[in-house]
Protein backbone atom coordinates (compact mmCIF):
# COMPACT_ATOMS: atom_id res chain seq x y z
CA UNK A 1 -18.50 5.37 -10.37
CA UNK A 2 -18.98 7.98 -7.64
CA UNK A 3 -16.37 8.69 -5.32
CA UNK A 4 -17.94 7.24 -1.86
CA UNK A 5 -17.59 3.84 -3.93
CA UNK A 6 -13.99 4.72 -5.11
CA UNK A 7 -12.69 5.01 -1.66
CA UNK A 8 -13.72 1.71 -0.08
CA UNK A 9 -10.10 0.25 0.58
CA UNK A 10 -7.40 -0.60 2.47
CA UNK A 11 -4.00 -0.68 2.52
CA UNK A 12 -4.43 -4.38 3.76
CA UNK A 13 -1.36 -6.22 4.12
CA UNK A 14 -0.02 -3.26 5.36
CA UNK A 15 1.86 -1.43 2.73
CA UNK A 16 2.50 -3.62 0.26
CA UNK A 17 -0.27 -6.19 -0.62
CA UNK A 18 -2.74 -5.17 -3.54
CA UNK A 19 -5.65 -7.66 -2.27
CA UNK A 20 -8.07 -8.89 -5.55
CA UNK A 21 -10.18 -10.71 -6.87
CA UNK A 22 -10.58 -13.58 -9.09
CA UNK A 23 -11.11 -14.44 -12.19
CA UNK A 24 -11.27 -11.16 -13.76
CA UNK A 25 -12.72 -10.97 -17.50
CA UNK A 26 -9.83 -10.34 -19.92
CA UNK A 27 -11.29 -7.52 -21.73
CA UNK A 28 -13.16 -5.08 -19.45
CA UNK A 29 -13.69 -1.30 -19.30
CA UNK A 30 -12.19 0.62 -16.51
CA UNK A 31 -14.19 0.66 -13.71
CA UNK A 32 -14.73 -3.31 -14.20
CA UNK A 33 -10.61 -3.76 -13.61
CA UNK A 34 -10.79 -1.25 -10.55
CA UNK A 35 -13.68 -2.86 -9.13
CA UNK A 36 -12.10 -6.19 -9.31
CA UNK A 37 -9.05 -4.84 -7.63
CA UNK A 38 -11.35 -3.57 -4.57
CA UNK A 39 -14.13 -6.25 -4.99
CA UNK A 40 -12.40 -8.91 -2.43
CA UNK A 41 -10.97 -6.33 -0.23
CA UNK A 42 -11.44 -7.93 3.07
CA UNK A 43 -12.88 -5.41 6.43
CA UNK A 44 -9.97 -6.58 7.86
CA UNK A 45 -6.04 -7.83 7.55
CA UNK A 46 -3.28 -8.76 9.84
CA UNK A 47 0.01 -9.50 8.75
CA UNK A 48 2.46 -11.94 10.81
CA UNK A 49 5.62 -10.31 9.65
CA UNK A 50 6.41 -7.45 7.18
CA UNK A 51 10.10 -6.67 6.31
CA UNK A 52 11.31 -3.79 4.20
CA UNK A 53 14.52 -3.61 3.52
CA UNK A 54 15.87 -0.23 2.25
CA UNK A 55 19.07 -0.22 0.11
CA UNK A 56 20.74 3.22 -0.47
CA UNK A 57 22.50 4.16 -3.67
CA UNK A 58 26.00 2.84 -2.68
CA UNK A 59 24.71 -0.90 -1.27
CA UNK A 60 23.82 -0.28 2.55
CA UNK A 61 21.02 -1.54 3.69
CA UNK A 62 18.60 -1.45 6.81
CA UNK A 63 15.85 -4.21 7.57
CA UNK A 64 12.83 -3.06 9.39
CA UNK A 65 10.38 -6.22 11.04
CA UNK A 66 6.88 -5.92 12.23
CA UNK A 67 3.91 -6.74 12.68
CA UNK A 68 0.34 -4.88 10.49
CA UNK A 69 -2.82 -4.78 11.32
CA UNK A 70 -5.56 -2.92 8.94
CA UNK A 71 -9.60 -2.43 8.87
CA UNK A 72 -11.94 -0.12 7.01
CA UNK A 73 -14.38 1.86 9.41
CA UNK A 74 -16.98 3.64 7.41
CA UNK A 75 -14.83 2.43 3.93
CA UNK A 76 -11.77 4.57 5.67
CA UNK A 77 -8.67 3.23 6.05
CA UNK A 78 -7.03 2.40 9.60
CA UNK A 79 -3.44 0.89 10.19
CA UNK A 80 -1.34 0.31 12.50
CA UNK A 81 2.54 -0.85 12.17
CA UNK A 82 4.48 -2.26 15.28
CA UNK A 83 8.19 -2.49 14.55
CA UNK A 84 10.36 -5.68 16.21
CA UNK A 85 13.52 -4.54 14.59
CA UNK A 86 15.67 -3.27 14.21
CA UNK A 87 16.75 -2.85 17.95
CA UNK A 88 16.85 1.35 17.75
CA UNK A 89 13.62 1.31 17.08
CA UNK A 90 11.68 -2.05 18.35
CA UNK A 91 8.96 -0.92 20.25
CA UNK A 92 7.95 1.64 18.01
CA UNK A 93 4.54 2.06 16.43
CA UNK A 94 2.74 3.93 13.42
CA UNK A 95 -0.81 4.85 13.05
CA UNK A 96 -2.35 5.67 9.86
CA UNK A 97 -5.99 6.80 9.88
CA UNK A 98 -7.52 8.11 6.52
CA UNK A 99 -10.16 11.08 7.17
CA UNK A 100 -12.78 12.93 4.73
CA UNK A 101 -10.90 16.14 6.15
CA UNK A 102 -7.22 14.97 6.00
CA UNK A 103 -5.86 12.31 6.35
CA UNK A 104 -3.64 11.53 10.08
CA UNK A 105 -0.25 9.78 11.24
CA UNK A 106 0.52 9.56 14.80
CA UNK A 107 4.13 7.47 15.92
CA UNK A 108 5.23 6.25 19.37
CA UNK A 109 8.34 6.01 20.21
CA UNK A 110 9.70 4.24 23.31
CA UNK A 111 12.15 6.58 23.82
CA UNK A 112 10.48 9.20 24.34
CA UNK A 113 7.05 7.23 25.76
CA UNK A 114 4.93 9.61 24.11
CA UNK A 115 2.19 9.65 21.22
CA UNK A 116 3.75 12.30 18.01
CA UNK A 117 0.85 13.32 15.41
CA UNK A 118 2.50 14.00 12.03
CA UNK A 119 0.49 15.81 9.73
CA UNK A 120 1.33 18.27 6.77
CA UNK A 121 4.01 17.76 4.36
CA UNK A 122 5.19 15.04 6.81
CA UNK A 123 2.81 12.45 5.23
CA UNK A 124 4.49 12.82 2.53
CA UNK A 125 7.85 11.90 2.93
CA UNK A 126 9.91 8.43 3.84
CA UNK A 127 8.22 6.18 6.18
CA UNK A 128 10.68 4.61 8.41
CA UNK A 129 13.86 5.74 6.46
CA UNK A 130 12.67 3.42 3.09
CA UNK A 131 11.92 4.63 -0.25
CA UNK A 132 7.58 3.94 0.83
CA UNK A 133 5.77 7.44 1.28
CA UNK A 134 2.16 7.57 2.65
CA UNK A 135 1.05 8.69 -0.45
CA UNK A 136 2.47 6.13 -2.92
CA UNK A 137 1.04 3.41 -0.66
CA UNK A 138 -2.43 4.90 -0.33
CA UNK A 139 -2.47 5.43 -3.86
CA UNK A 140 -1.51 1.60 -4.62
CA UNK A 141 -4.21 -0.06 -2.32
CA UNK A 142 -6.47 2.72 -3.07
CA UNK A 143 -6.60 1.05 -6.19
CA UNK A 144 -6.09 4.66 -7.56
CA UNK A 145 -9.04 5.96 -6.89
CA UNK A 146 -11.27 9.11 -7.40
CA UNK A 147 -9.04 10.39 -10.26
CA UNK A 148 -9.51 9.78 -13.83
CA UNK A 149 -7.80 7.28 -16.22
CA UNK A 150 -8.41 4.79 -19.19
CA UNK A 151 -7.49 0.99 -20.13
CA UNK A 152 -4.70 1.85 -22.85
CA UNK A 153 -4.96 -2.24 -24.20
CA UNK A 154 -3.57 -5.83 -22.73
CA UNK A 155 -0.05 -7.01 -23.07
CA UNK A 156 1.93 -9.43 -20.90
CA UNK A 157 4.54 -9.08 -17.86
CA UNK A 158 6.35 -12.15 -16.21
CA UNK A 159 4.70 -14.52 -18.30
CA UNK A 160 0.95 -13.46 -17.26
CA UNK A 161 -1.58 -11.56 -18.56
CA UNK A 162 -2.04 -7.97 -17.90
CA UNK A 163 -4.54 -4.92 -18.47
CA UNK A 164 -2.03 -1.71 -19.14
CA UNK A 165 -3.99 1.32 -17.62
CA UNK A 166 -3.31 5.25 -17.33
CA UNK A 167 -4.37 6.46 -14.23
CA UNK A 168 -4.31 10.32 -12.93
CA UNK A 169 -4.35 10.76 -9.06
CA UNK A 170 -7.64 12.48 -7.52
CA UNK A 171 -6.67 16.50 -7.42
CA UNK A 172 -7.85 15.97 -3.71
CA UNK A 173 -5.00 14.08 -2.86
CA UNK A 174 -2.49 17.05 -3.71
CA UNK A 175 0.11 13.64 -5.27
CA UNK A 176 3.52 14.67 -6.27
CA UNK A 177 2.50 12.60 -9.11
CA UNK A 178 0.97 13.77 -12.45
CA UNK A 179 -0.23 10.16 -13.90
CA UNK A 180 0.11 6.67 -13.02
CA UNK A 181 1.34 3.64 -15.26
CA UNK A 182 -0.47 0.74 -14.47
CA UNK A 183 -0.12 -3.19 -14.98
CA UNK A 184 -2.97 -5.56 -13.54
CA UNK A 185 -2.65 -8.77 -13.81
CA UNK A 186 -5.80 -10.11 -15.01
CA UNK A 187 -5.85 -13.15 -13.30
CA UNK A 188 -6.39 -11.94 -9.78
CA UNK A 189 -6.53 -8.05 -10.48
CA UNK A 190 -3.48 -7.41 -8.77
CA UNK A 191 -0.81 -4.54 -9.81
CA UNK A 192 2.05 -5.78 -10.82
CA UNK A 193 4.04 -2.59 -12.18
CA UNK A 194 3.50 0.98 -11.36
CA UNK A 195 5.41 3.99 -12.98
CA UNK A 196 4.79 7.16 -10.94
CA UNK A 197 5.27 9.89 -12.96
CA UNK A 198 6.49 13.32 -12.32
CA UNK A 199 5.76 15.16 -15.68
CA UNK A 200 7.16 13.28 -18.13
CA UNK A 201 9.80 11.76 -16.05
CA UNK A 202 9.16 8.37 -13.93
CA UNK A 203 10.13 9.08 -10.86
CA UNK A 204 9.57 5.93 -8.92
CA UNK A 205 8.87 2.53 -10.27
CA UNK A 206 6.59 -0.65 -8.04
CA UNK A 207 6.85 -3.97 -8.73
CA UNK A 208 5.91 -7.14 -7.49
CA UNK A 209 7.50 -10.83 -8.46
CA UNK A 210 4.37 -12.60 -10.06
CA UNK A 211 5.94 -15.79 -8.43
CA UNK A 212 4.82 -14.54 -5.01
CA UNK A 213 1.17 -14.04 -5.22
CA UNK A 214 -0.66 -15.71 -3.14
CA UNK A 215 -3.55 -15.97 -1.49
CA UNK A 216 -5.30 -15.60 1.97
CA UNK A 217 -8.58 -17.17 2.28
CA UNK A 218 -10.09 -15.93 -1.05
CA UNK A 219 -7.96 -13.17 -1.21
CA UNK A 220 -4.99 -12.76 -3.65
CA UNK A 221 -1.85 -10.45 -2.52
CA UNK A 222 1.76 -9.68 -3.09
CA UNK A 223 4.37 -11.78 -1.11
CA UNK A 224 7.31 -9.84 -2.13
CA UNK A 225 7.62 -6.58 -4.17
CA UNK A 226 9.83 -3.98 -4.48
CA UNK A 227 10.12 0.38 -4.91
CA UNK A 228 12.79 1.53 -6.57
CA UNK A 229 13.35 5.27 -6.78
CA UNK A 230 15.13 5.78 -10.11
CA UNK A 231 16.03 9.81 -9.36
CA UNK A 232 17.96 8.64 -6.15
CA UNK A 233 19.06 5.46 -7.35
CA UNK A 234 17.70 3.70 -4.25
CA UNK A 235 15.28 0.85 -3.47
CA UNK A 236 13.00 -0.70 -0.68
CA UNK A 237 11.85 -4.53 -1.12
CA UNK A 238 8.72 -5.57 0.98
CA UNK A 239 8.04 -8.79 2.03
CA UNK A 240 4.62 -9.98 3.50
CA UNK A 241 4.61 -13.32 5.63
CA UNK A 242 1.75 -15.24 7.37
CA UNK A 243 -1.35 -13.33 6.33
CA UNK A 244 -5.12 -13.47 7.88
CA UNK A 245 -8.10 -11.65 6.28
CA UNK A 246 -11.37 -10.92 7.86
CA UNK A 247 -10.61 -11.77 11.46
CA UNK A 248 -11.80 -9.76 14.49
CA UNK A 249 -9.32 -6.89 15.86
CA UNK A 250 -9.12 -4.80 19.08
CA UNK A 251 -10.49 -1.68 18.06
CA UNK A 252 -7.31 0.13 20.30
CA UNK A 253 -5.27 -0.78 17.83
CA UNK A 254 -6.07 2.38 15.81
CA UNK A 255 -7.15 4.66 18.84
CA UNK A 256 -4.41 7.70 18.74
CA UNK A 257 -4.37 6.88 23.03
CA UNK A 258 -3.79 3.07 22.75
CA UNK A 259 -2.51 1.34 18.97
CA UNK A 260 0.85 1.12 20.46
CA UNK A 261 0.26 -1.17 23.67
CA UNK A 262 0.06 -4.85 23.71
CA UNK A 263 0.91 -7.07 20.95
């Protein structure tokens, strides 16, 4: 499977929702499970309402609400976040635009009425103080792709059916990460577990509640899941409400000049 193929995705309901297909076969090779996990990928996604809600390592928390809106363009991601809460930062807005040459981030912030491009080593660290980074969520709805990997057997999690797959990020991507860990649930191809490795440690840990799948026209995704980062002893829990696939967006909602105006 060549790489142009591996990169048609998107992050689709906005951070957190690994769209999919369904049924899957049981017993397939690789490329069949990753397929499946791209195959239903709609061109487009808008999500009502997405909460995180970050929980440090002694109980605080902090709730973040907004609205996502995604779409491929040429099989390249585009997203934009506008935040409704908390109040410090409601009127805020993220841009994420995935390029052949590197990938881009720009932010508005009321405050200051400006566009901000982030680029660099920013990318990489926590988006909107949670325990998320750019690169573990591009690497989720990615479905992994362009590195190498191999389905290690079946087993179960929650009570449902699941291919257990090793997964190494593409060297392109310069990941923190040295392998994945990988649970699909076979029914609708959707990760349920991820173990991101650093070496031999795991360093951060994905999971989703099979109880909230659901789906959006023919798409399946994650209603509520969860990252826990098990070096800081921290966690951020996503959930996804009211979700439309396939429907027409402004194309200024990912222009760098214009994503954060309107609604």
């Amino acid at each position: 499977m060549d790489l142009a193929m591996r990169r048609l995705v998107l992050i689709g309901c906005g951070l957190a929702a690994l769209l999919a297909c369904a049924p899957a076969l049981a017993r397939d090779g690789l490329d069949a499970v990753l397929s499946c996990m791209r195959a239903n990928i709609p061109r487009s996604v808008l999500v009502k309402e997405v909460e995180l809600t970050a929980t440090d390592r002694v109980g605080g928390t902090r709730v973040l609400r907004g609205r996502l809106y995604g779409q491929r363009e040429e099989g390249l991601l585009r997203t934009t976040l506008k935040i409704a809460a908390p109040a410090d930062l409601a009127g805020a807005a993220y841009l994420l635009r995935e390029k052949d040459g590197g990938d881009e981030m720009y932010m508005y912030l009321p405050a200051l009425q400006r566009v901000r491009r982030i680029s660099g080593a920013s990318t990489q660290g926590a988006l909107w103080g949670t325990d998320l980074s750019y690169g573990d969520i591009k690497q989720i709805n990615n479905a992994f792709s362009g590195g190498g990997g191999s389905v290690d057997g079946q087993g179960e999690l929650g009570g449902r059916a699941v291919h257990l797959l090793s997964l190494e990020p593409d060297p392109a991507e310069a990941s923190r990460y040295t392998k994945m860990k990988v649970w699909v649930d076979q029914k609708t191809c959707v990760s349920l577990r991820v173990d991101f490795h650093e070496g031999e440690n795991v360093r951060k840990r994905w999971t989703v509640d099979p109880a909230s799948l659901k789906q959006a026209g023919t798409h399946w995704y994650a209603g509520d899941s969860t990252m826990h980062d098990l070096i800081e002893q921290t966690h951020t829990r996503l959930r996804v409400i009211g979700v439309d696939s396939d429907v027409e967006l402004a194309s200024r909602l990912f222009n760098p000049q214009t994503f954060y105006l309107g609604s």
